[in-house]
Every structure is written in C-alpha cells, then in structure tokens.
PDB file of N, CA and C in Angstrom:
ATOM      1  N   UNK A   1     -18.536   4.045  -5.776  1.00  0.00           N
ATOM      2  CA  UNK A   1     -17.206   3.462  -5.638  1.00  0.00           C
ATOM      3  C   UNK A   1     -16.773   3.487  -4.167  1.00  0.00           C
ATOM      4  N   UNK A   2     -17.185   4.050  -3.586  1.00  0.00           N
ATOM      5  CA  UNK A   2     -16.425   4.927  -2.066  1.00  0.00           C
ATOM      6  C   UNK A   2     -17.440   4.078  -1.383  1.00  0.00           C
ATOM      7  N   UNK A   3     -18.502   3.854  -1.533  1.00  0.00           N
ATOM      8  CA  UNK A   3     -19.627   2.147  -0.732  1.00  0.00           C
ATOM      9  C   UNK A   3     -19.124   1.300  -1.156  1.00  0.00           C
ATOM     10  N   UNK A   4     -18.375   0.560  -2.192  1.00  0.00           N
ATOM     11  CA  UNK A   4     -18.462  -0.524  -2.352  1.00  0.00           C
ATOM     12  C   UNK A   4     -16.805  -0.386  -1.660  1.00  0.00           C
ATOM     13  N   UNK A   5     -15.906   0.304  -1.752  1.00  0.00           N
ATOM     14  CA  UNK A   5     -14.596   0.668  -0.684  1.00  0.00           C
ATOM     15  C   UNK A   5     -14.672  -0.236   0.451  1.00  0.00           C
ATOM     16  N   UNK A   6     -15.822   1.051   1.298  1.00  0.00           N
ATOM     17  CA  UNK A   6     -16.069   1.050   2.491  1.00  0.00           C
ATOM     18  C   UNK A   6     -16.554  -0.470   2.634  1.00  0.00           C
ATOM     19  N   UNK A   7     -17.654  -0.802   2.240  1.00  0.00           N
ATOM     20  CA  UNK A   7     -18.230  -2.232   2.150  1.00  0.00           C
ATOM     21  C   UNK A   7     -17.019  -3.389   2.116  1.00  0.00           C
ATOM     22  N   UNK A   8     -16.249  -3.119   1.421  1.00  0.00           N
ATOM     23  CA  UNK A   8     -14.732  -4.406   1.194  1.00  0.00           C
ATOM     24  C   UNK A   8     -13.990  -4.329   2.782  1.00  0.00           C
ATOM     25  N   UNK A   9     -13.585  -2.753   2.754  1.00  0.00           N
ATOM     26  CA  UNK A   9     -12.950  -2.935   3.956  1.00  0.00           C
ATOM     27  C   UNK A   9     -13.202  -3.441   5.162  1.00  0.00           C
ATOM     28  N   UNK A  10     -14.571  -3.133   5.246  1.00  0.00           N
ATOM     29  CA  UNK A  10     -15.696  -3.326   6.433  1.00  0.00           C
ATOM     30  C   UNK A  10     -15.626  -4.931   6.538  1.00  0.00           C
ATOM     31  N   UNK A  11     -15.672  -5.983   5.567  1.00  0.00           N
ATOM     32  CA  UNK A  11     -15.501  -7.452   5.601  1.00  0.00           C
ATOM     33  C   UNK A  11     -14.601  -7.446   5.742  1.00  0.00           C
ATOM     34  N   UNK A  12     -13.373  -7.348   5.608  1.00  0.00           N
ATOM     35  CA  UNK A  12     -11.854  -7.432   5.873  1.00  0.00           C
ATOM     36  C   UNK A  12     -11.121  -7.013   7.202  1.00  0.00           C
ATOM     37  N   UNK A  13     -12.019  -6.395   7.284  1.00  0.00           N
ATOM     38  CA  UNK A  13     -11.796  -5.825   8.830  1.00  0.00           C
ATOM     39  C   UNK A  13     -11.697  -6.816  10.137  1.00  0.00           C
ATOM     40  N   UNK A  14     -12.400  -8.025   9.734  1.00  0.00           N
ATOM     41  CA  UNK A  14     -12.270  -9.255  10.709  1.00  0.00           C
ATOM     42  C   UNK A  14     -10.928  -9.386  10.560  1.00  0.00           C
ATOM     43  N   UNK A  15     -10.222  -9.551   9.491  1.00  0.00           N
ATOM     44  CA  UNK A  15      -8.976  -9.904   9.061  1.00  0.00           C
ATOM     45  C   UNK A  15      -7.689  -9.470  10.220  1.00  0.00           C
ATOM     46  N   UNK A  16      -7.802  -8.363  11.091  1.00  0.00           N
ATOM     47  CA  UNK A  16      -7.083  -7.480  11.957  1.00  0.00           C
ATOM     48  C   UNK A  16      -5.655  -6.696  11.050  1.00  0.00           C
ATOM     49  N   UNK A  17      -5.678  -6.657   9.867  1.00  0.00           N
ATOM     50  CA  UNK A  17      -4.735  -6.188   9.476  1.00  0.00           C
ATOM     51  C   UNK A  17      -4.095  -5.058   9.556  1.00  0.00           C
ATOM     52  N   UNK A  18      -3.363  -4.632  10.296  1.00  0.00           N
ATOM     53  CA  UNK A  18      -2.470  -3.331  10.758  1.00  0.00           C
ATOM     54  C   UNK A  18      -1.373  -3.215  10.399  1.00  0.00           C
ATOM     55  N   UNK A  19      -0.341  -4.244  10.040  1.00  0.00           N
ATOM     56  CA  UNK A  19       0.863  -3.575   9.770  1.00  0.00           C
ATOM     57  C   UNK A  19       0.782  -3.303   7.784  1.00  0.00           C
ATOM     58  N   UNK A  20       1.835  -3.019   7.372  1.00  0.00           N
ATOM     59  CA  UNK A  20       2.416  -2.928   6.040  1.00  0.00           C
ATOM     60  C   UNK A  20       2.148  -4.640   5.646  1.00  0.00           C
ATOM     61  N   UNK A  21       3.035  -5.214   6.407  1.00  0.00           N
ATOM     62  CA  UNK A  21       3.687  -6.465   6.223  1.00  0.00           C
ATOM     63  C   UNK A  21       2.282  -7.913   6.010  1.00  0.00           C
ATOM     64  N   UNK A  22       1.700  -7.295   6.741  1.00  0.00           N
ATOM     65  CA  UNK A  22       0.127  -8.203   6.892  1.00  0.00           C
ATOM     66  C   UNK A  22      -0.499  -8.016   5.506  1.00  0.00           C
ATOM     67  N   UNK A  23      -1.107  -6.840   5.278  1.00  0.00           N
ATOM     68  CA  UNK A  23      -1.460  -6.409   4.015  1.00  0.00           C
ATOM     69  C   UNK A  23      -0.771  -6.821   2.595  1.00  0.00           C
ATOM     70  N   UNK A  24       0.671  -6.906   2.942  1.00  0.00           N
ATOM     71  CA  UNK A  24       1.586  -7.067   1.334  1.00  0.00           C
ATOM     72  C   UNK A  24       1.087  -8.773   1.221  1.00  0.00           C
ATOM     73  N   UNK A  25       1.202  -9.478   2.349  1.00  0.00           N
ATOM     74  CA  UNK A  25       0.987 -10.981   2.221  1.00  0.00           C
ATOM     75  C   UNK A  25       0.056 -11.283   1.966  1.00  0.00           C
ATOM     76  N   UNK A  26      -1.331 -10.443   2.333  1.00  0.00           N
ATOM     77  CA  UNK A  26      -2.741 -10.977   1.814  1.00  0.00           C
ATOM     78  C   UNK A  26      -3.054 -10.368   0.768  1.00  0.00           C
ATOM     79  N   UNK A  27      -1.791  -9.625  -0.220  1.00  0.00           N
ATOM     80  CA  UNK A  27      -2.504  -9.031  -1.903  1.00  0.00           C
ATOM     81  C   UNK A  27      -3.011  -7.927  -1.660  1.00  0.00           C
ATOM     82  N   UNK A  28      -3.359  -6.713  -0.504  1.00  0.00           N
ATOM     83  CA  UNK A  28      -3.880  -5.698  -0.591  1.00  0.00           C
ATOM     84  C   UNK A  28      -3.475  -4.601  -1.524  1.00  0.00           C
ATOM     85  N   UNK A  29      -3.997  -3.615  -2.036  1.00  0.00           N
ATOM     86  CA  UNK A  29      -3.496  -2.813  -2.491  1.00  0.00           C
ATOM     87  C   UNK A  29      -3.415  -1.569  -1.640  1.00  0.00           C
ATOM     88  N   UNK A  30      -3.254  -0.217  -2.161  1.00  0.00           N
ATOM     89  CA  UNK A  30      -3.083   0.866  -1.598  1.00  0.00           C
ATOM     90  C   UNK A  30      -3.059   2.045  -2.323  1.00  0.00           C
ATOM     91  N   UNK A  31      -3.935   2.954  -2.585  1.00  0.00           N
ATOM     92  CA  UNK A  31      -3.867   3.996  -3.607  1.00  0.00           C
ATOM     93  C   UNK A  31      -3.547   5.476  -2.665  1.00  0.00           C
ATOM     94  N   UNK A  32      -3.271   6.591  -2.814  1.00  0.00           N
ATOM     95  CA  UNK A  32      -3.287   7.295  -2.148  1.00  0.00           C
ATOM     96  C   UNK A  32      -3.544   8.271  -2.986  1.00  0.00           C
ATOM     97  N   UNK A  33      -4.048   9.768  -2.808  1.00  0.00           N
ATOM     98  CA  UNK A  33      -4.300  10.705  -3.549  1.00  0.00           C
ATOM     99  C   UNK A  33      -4.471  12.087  -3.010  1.00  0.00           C
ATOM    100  N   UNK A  34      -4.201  13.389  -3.200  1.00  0.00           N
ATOM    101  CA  UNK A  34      -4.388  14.505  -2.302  1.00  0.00           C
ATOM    102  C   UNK A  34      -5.690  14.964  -2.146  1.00  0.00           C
ATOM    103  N   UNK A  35      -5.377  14.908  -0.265  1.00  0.00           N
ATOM    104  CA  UNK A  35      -6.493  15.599  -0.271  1.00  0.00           C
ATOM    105  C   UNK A  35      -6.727  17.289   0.631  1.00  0.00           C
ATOM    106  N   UNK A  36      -5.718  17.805  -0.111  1.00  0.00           N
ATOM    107  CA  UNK A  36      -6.036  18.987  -0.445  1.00  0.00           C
ATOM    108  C   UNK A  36      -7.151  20.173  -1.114  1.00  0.00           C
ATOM    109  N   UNK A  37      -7.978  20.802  -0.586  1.00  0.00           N
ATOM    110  CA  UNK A  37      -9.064  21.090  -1.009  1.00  0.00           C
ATOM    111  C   UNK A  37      -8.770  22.418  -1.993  1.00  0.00           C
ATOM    112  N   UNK A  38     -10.246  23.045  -2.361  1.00  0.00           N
ATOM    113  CA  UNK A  38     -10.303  24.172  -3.370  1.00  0.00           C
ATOM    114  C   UNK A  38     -10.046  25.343  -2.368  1.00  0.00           C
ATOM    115  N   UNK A  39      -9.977  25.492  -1.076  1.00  0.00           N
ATOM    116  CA  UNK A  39      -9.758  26.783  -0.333  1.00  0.00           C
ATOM    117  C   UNK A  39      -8.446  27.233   0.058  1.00  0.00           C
ATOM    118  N   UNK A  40      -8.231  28.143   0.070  1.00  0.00           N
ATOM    119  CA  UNK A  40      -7.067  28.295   1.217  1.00  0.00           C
ATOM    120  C   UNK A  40      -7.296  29.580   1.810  1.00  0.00           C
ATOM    121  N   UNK A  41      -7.631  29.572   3.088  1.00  0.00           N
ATOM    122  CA  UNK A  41      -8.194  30.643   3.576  1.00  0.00           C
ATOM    123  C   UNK A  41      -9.546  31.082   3.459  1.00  0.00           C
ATOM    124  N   UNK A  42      -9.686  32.300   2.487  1.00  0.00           N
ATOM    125  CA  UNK A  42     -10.658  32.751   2.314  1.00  0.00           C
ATOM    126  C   UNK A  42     -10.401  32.895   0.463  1.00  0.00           C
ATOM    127  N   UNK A  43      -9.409  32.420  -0.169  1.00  0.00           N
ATOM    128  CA  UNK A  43      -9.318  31.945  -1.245  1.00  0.00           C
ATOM    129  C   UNK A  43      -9.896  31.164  -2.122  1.00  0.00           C
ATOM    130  N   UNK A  44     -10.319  30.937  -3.210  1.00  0.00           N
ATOM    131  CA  UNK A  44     -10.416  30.011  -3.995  1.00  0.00           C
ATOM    132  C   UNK A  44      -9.215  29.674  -5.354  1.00  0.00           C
ATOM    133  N   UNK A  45      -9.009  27.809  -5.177  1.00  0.00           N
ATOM    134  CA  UNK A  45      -7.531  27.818  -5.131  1.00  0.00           C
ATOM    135  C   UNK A  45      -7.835  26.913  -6.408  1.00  0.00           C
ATOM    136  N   UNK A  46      -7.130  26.302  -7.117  1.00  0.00           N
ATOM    137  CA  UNK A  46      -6.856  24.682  -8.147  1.00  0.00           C
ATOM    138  C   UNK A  46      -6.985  23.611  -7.168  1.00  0.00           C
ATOM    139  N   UNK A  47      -7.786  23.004  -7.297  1.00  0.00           N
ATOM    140  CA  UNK A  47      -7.522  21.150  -6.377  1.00  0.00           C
ATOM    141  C   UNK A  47      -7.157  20.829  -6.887  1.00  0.00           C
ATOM    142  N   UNK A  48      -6.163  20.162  -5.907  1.00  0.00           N
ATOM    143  CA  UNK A  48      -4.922  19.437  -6.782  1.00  0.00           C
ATOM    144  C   UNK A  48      -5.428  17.639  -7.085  1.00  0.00           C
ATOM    145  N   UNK A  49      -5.276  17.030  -7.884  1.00  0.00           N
ATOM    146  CA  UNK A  49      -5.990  16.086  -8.258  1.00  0.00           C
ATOM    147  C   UNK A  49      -5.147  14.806  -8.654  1.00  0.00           C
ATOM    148  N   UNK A  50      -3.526  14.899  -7.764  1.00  0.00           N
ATOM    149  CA  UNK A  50      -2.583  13.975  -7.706  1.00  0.00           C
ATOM    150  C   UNK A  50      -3.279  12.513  -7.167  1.00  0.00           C
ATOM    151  N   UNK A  51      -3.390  11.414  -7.918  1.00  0.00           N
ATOM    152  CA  UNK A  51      -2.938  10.089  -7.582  1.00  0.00           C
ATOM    153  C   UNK A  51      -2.188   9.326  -7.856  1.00  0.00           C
ATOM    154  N   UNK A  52      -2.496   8.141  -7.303  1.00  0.00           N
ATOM    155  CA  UNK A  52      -1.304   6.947  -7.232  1.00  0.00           C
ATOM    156  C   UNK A  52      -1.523   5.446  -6.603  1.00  0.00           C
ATOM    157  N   UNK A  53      -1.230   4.684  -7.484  1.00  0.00           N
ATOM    158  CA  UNK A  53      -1.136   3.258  -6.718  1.00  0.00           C
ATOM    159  C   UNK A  53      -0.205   3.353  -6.081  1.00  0.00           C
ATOM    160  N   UNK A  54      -0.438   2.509  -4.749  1.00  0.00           N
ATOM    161  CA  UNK A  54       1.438   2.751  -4.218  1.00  0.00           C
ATOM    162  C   UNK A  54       1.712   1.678  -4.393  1.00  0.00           C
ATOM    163  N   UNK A  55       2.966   1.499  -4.386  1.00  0.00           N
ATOM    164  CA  UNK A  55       3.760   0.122  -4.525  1.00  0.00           C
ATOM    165  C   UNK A  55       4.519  -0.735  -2.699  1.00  0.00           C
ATOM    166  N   UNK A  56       3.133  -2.042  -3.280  1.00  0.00           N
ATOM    167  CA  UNK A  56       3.938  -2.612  -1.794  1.00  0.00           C
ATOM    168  C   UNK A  56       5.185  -2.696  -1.537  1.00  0.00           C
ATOM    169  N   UNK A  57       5.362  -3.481  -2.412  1.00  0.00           N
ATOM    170  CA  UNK A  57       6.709  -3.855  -2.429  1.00  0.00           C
ATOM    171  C   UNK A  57       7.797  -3.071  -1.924  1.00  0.00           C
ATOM    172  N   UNK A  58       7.690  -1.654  -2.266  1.00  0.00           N
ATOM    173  CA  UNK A  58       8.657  -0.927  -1.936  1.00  0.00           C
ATOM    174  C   UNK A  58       8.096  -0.253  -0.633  1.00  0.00           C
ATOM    175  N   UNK A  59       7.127  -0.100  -0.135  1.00  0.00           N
ATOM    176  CA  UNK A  59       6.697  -0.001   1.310  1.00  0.00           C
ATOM    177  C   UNK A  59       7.606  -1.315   1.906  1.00  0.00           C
ATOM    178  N   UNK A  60       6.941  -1.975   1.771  1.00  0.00           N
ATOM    179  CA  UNK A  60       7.565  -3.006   2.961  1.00  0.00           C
ATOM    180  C   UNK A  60       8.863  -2.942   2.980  1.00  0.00           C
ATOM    181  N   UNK A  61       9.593  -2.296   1.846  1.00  0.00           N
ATOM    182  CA  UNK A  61      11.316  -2.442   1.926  1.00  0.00           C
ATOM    183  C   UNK A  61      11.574  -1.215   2.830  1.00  0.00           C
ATOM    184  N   UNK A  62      10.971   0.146   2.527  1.00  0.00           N
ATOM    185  CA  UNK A  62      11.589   1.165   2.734  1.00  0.00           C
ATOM    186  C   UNK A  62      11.144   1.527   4.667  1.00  0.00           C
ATOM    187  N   UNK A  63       9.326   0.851   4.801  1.00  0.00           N
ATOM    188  CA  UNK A  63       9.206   1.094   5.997  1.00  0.00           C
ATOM    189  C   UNK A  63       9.020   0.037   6.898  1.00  0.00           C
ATOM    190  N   UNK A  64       8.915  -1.112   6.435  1.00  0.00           N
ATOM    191  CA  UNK A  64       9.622  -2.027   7.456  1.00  0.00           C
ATOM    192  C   UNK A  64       8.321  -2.740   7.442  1.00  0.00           C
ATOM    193  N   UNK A  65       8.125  -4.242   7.116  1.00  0.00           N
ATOM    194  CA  UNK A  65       7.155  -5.190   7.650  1.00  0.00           C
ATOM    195  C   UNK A  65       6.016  -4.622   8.776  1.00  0.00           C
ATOM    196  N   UNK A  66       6.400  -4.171   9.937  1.00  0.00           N
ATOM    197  CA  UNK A  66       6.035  -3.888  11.116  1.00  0.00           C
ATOM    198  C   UNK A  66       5.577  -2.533  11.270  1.00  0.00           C
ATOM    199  N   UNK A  67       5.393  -1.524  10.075  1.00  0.00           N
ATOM    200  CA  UNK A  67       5.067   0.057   9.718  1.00  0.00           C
ATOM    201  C   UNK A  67       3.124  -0.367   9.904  1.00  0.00           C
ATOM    202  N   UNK A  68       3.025   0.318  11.079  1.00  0.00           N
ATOM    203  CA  UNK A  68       1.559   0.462  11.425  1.00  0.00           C
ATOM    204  C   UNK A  68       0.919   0.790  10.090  1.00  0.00           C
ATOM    205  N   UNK A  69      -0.864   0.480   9.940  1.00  0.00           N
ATOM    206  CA  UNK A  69      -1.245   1.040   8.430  1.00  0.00           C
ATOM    207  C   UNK A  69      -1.867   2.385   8.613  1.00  0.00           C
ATOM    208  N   UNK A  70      -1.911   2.373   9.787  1.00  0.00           N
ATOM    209  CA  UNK A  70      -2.817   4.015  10.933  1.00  0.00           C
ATOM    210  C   UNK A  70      -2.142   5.155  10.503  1.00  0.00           C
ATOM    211  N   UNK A  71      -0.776   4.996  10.402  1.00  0.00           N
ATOM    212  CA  UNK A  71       0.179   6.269  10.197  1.00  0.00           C
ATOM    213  C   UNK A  71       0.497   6.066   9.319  1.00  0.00           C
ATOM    214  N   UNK A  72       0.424   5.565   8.071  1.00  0.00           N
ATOM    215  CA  UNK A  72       0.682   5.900   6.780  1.00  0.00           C
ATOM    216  C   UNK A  72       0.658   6.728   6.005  1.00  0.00           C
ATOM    217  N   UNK A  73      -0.706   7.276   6.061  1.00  0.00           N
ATOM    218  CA  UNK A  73      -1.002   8.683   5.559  1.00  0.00           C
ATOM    219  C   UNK A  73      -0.218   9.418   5.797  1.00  0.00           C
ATOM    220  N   UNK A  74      -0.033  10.170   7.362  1.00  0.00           N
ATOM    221  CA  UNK A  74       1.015  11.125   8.148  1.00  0.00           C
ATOM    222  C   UNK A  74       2.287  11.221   7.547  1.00  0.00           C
ATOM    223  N   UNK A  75       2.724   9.926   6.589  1.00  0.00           N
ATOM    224  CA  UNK A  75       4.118  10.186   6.348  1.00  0.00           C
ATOM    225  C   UNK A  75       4.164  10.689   5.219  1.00  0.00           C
ATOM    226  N   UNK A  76       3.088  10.661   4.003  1.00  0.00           N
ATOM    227  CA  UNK A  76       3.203  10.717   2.991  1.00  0.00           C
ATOM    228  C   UNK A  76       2.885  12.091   2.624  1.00  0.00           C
ATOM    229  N   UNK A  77       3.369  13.046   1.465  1.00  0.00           N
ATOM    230  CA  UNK A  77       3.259  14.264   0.671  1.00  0.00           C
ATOM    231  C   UNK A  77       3.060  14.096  -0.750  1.00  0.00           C
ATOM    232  N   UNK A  78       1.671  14.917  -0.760  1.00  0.00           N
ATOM    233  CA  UNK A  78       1.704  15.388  -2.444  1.00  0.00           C
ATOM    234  C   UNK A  78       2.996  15.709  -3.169  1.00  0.00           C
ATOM    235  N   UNK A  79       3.327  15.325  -4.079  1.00  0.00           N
ATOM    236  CA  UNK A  79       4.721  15.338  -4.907  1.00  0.00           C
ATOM    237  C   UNK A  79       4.016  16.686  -5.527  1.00  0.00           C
ATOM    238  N   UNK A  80       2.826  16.754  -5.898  1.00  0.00           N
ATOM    239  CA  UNK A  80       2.901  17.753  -7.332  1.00  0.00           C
ATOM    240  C   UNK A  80       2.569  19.366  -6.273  1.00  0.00           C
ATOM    241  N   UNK A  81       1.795  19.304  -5.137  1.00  0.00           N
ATOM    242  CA  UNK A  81       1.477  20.386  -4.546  1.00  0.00           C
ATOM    243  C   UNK A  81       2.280  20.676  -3.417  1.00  0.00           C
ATOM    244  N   UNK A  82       3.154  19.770  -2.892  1.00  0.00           N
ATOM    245  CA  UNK A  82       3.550  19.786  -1.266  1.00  0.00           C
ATOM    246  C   UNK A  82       2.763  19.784  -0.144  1.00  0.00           C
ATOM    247  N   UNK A  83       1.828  19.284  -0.579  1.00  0.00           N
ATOM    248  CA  UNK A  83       0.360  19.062   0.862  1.00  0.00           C
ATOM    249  C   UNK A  83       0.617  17.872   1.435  1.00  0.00           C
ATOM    250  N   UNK A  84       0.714  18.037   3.076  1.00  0.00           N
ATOM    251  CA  UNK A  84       0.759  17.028   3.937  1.00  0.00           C
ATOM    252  C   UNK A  84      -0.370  16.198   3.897  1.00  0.00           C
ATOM    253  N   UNK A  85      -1.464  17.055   3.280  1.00  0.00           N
ATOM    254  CA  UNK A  85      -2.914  16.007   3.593  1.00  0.00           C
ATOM    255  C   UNK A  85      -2.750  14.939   2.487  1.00  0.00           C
ATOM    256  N   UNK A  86      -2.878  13.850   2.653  1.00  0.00           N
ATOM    257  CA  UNK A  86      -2.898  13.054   1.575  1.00  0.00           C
ATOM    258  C   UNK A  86      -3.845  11.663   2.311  1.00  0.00           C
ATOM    259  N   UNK A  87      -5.256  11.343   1.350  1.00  0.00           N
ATOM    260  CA  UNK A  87      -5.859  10.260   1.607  1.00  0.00           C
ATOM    261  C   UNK A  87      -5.199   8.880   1.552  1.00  0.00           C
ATOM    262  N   UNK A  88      -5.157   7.517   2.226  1.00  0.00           N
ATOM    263  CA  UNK A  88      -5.057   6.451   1.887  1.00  0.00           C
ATOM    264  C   UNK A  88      -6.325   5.472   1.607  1.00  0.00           C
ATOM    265  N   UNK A  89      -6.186   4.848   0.273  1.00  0.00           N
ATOM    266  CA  UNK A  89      -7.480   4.253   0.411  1.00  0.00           C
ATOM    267  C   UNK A  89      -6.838   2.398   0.347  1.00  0.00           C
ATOM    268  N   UNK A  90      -7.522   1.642   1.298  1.00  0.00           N
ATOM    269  CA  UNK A  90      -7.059   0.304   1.272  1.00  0.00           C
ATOM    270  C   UNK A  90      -8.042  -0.592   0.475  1.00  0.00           C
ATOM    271  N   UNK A  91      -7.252  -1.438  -0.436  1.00  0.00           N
ATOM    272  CA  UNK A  91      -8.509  -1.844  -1.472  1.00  0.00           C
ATOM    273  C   UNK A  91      -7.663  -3.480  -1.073  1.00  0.00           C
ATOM    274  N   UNK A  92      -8.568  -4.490  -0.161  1.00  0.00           N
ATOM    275  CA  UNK A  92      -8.502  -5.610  -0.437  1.00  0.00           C
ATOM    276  C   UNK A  92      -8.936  -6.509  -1.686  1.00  0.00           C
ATOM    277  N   UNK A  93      -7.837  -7.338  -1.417  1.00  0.00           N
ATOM    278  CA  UNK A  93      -8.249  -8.714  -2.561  1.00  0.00           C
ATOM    279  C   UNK A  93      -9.171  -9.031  -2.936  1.00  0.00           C
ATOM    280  N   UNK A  94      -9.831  -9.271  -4.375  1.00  0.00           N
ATOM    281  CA  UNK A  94     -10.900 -10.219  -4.550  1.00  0.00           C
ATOM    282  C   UNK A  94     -10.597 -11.550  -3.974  1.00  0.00           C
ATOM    283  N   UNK A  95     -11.873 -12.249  -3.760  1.00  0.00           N
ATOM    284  CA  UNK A  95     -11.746 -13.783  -2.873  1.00  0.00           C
ATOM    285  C   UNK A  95     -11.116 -14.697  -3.383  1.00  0.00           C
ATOM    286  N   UNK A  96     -10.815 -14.872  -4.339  1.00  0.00           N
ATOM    287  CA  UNK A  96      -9.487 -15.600  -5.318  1.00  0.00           C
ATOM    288  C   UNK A  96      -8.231 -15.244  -5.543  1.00  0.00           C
ATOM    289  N   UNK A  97      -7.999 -13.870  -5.195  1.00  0.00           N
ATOM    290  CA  UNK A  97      -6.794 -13.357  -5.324  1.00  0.00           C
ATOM    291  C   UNK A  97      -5.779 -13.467  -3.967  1.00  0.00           C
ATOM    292  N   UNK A  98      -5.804 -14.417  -3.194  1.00  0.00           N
ATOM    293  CA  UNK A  98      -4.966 -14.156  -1.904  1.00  0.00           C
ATOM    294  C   UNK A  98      -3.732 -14.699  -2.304  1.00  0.00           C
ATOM    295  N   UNK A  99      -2.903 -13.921  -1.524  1.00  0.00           N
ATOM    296  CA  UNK A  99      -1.309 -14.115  -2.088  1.00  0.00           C
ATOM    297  C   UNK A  99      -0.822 -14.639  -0.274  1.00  0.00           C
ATOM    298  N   UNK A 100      -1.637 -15.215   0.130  1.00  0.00           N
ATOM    299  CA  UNK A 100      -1.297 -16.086   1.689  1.00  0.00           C
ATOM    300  C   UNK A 100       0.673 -16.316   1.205  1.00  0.00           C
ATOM    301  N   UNK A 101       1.163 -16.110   2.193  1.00  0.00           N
ATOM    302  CA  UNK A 101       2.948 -16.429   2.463  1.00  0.00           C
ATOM    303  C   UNK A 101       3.965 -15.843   1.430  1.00  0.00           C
ATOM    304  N   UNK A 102       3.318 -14.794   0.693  1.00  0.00           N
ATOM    305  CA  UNK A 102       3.920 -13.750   0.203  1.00  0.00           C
ATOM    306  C   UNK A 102       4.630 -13.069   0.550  1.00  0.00           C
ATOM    307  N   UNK A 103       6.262 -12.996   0.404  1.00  0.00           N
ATOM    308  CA  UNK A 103       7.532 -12.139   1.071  1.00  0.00           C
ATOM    309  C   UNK A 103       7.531 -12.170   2.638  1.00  0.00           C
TER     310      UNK A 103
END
C-alpha cells in the first residue's frame, strides 16, 4: 500500500502542488494518523492507532487556500493520545476523478 502511495505521489509530483487550495481543486485526499510509537523512553507503551480522513473542505475554510501542504502535519494532534507526531499521507485522484475549478 505505502509503494503504490509513494508511486501516485511520485507522478503527481509534476503537478507542483503545495498549497491546501491546489490539492482541494484537483480532488486530493488527505488521511492522517498517529505516529506515535510503542516506546517511551526506556518503556514499553500501547501504540496508539488513531486515524482519519481529513476533510478538505474544512481545511481550506479553517486554514486558508494558501496553507502550505509542508506544514500540515506540525499543526495537527492526536485527539485520542495528545501526540504532536502525527503522519500525513496525500492520496491523489484516480485519472478520471479530477475535480479541475473546484471551490
């Protein structure tokens, strides 16, 4: 799953897409999930195993068209653990699915 990810993004990547606002118009999605590990310290802990689709829509309202996609992660927190680490994974459109002049 995490090759064929990488592989999508990697073609899309011509695309230059960086903001929020770029992404919501070409149909991207956005999942995010913690990535918080089994250690803490010298502990062994519960991984926490929170995900989520995120919702464009309400990105683009809350952080603005113009919200870099680089720092996305940085802003976001595990709801269920309070961990700053949290993965973003960007899952472009299938080749039929473009939502071109969307919001």
């Amino acid at each position: 799953m995490l090759k064929i990810v990488l592989l999508l993004f990697l073609y899309y990547f011509n695309l230059m897409v960086e903001t929020i606002g770029e992404a919501f118009s070409l149909g991207w999605r956005l999942k995010a999930r913690c990535a918080y590990g089994k250690r803490e310290g010298l502990k062994s802990i519960r991984e926490c195993t929170w995900t989520y689709d995120l919702d464009m829509l309400t990105l683009v309202t809350t952080r603005g068209r113009d919200f870099p996609l680089a720092i996305l992660a940085s802003r976001l927190r595990c709801p269920r653990c309070g961990s700053r680490l949290v993965s973003v994974v960007f899952i472009p459109p299938a080749d039929g699915d473009l939502r071109r002049g969307a919001a």
